[in-house]
N, C-alpha and C. Protein backbone atom coordinates (compact mmCIF):
# COMPACT_ATOMS: atom_id res chain seq x y z
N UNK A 1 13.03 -15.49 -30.15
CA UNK A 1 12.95 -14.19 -29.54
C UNK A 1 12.38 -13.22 -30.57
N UNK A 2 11.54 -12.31 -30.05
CA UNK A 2 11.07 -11.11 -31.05
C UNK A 2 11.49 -10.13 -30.94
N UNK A 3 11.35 -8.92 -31.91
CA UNK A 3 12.21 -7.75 -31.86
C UNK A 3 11.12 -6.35 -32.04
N UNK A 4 10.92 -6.12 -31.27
CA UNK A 4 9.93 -4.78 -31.45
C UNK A 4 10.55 -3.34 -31.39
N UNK A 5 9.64 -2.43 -31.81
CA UNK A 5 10.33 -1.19 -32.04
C UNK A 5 9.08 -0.01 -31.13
N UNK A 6 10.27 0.16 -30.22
CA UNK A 6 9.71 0.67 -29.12
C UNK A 6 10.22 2.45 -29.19
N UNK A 7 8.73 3.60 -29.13
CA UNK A 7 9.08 4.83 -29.47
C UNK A 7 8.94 5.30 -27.72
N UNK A 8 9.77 5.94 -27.41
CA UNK A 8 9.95 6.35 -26.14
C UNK A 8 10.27 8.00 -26.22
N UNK A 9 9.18 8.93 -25.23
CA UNK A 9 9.84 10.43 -25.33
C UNK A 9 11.57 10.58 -24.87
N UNK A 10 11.99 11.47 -25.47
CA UNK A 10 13.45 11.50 -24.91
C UNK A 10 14.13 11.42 -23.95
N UNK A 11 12.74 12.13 -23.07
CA UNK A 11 13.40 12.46 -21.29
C UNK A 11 13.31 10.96 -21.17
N UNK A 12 12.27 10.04 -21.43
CA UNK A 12 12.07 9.04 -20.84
C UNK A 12 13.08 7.88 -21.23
N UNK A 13 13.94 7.68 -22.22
CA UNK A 13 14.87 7.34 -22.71
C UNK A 13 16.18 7.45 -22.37
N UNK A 14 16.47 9.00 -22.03
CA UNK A 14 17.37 9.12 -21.35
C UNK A 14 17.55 8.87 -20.04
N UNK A 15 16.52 8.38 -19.00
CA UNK A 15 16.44 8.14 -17.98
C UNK A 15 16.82 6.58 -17.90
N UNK A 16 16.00 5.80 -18.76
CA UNK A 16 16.28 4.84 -19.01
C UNK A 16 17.70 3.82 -19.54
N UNK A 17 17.98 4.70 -19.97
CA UNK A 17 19.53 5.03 -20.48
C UNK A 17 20.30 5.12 -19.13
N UNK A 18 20.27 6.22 -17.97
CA UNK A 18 20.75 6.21 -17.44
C UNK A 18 20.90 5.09 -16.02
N UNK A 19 19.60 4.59 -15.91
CA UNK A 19 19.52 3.73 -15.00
C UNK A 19 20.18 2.21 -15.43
N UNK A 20 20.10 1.93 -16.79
CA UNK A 20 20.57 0.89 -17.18
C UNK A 20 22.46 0.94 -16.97
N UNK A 21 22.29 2.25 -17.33
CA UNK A 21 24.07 2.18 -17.05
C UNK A 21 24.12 1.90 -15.29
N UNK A 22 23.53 2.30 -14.47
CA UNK A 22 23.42 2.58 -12.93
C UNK A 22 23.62 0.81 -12.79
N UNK A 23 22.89 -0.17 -13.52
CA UNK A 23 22.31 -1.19 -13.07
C UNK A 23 23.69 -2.52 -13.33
N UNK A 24 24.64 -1.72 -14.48
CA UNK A 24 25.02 -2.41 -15.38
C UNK A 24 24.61 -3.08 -16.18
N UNK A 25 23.68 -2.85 -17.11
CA UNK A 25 22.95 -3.63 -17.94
C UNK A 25 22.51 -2.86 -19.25
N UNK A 26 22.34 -3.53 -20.58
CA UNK A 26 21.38 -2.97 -21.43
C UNK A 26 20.28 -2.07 -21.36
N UNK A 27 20.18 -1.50 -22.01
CA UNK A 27 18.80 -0.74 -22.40
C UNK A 27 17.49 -2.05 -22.04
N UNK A 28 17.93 -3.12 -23.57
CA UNK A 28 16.84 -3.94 -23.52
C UNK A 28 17.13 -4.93 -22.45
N UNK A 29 17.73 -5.15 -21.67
CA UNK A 29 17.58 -5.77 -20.44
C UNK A 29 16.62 -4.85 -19.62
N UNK A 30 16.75 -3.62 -19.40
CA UNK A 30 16.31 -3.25 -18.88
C UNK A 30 14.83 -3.21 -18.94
N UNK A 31 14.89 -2.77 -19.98
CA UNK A 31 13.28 -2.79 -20.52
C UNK A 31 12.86 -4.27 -20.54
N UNK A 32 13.42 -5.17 -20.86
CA UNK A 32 12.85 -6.26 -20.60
C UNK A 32 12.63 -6.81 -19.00
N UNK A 33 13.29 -6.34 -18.09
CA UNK A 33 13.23 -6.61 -16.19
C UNK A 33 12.10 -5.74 -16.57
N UNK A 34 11.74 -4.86 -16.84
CA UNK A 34 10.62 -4.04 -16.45
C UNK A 34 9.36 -4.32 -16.80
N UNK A 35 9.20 -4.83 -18.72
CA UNK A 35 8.05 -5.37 -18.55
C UNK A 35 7.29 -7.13 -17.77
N UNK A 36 8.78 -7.71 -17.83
CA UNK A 36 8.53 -8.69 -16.93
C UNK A 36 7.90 -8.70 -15.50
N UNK A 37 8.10 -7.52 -14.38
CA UNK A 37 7.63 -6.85 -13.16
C UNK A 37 6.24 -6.55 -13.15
N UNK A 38 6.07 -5.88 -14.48
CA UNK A 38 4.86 -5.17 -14.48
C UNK A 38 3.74 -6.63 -14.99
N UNK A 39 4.21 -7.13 -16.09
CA UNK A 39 3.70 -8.52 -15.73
C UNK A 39 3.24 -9.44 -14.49
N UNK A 40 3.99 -9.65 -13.78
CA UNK A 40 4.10 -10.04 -12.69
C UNK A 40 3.06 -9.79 -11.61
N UNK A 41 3.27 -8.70 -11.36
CA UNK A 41 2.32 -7.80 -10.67
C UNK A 41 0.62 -8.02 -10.95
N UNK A 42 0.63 -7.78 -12.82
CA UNK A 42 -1.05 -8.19 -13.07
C UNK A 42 -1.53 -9.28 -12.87
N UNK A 43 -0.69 -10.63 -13.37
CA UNK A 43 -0.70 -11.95 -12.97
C UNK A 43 -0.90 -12.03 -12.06
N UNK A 44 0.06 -11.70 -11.26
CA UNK A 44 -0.82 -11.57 -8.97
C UNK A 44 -1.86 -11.86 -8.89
N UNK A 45 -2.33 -10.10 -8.98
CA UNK A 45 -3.60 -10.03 -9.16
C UNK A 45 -4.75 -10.87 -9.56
N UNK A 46 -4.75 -11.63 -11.07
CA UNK A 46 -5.55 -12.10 -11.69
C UNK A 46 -5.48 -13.48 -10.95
N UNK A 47 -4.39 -13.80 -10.32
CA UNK A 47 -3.92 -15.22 -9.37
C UNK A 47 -5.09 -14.95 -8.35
N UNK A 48 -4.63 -14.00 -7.60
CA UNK A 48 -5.16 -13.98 -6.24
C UNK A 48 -6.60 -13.43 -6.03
N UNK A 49 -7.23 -13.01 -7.37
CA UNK A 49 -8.72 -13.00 -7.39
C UNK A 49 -9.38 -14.62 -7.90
N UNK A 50 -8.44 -15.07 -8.73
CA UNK A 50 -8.85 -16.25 -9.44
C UNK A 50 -9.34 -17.21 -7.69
N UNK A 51 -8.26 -17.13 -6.84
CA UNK A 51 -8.73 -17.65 -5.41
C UNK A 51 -9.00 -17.68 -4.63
N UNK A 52 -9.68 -15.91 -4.98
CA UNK A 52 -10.67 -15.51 -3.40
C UNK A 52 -11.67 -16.06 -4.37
N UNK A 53 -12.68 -16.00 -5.18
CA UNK A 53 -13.48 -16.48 -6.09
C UNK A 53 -13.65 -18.03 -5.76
N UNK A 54 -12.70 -18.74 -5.50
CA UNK A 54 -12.79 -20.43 -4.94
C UNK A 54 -12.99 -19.93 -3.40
N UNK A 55 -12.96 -18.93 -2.75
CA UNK A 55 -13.03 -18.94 -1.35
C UNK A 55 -14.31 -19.57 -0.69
N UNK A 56 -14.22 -20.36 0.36
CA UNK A 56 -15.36 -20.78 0.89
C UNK A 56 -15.55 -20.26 2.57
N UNK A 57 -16.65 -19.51 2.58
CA UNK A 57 -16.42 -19.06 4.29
C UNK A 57 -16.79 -20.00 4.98
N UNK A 58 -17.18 -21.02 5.27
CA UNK A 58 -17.50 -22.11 6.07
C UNK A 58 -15.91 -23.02 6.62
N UNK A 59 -15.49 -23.28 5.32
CA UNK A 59 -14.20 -23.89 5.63
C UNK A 59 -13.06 -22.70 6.00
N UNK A 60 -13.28 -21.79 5.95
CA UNK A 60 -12.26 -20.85 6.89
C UNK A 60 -12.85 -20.72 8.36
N UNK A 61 -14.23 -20.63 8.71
CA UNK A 61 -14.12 -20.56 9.90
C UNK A 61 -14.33 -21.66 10.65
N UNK A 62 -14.27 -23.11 10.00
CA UNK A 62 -13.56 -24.13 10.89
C UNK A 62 -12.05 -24.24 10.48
N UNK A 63 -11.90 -23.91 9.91
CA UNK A 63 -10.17 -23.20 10.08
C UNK A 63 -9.70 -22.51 10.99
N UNK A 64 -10.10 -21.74 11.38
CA UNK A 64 -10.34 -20.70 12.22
C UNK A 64 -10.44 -21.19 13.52
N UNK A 65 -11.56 -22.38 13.78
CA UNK A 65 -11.89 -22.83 14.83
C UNK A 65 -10.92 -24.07 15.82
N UNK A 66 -10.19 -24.30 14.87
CA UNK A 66 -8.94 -24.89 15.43
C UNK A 66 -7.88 -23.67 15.66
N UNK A 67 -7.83 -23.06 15.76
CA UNK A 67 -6.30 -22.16 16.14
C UNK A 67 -6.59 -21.74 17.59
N UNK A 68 -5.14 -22.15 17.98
CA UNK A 68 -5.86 -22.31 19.48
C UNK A 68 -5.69 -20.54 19.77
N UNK A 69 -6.29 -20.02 21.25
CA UNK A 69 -6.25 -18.59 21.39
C UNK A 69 -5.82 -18.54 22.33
N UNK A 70 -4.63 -17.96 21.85
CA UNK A 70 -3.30 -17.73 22.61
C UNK A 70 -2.85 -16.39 22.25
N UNK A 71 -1.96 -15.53 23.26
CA UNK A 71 -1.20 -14.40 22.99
C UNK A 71 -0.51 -14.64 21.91
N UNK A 72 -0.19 -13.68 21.04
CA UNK A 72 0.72 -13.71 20.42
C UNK A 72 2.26 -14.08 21.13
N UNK A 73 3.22 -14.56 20.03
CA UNK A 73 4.63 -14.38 20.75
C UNK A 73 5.26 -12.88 20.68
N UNK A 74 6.21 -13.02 21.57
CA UNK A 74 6.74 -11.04 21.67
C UNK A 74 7.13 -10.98 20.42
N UNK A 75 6.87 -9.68 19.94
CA UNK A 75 7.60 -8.70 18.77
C UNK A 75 6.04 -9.83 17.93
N UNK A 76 5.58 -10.44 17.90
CA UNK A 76 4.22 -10.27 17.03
C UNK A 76 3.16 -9.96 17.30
N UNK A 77 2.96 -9.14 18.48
CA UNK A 77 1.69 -8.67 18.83
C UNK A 77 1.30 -6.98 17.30
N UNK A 78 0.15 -7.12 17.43
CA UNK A 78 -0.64 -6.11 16.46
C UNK A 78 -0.41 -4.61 17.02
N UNK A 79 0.38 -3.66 16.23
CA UNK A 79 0.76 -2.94 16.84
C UNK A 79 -0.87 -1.74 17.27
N UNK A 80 -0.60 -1.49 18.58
CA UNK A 80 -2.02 -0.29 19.20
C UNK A 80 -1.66 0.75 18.14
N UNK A 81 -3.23 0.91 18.16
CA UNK A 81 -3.33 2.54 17.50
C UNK A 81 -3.86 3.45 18.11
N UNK A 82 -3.19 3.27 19.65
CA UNK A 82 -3.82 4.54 20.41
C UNK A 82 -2.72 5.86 20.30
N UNK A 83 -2.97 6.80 19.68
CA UNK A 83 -2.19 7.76 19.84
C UNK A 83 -1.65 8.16 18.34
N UNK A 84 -2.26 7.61 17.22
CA UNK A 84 -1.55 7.43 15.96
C UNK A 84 -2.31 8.26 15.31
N UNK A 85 -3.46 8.76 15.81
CA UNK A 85 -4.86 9.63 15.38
C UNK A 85 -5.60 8.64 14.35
N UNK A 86 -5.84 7.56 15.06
CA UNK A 86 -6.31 6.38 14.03
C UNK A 86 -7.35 6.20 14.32
């Protein structure tokens, strides 16, 4: 494990401070759930471009071409946007 020395403005410390108590947890737990999230999040990203980039439109729209066309089932129809000023 490594140990870094992290300068934080006060307000932002004390907030941090306070939520960790909210959470029951450490400071550096906290801060550590957080940069783990924010991690997370970019990784996504870099995931889910890495595999539109492999995307092939040919094999999606015989993908496509098997689904049969049918109503949706109730409560999954696409909700209308008549009236939403859409």
């Amino acid at each position: 494990m490594s140990t870094i020395s992290l300068r934080l403005p006060e307000s932002v410390h004390r907030r941090v401070r306070e939520l960790a108590a909210a959470e029951e947890v450490s400071i550096n737990q906290f801060i550590t759930s957080a940069v783990i999230e924010k991690m997370a999040a970019l990784l996504t990203v870099d995931y889910l471009r890495q595999r539109a980039a492999r995307g092939d439109r040919a094999k999606f729209e015989r993908a496509l071409a098997v689904v049969p066309d049918v109503p949706p089932d109730e409560g999954d129809e696409y909700p209308s946007l008549q009236g939403s000023g859409g």
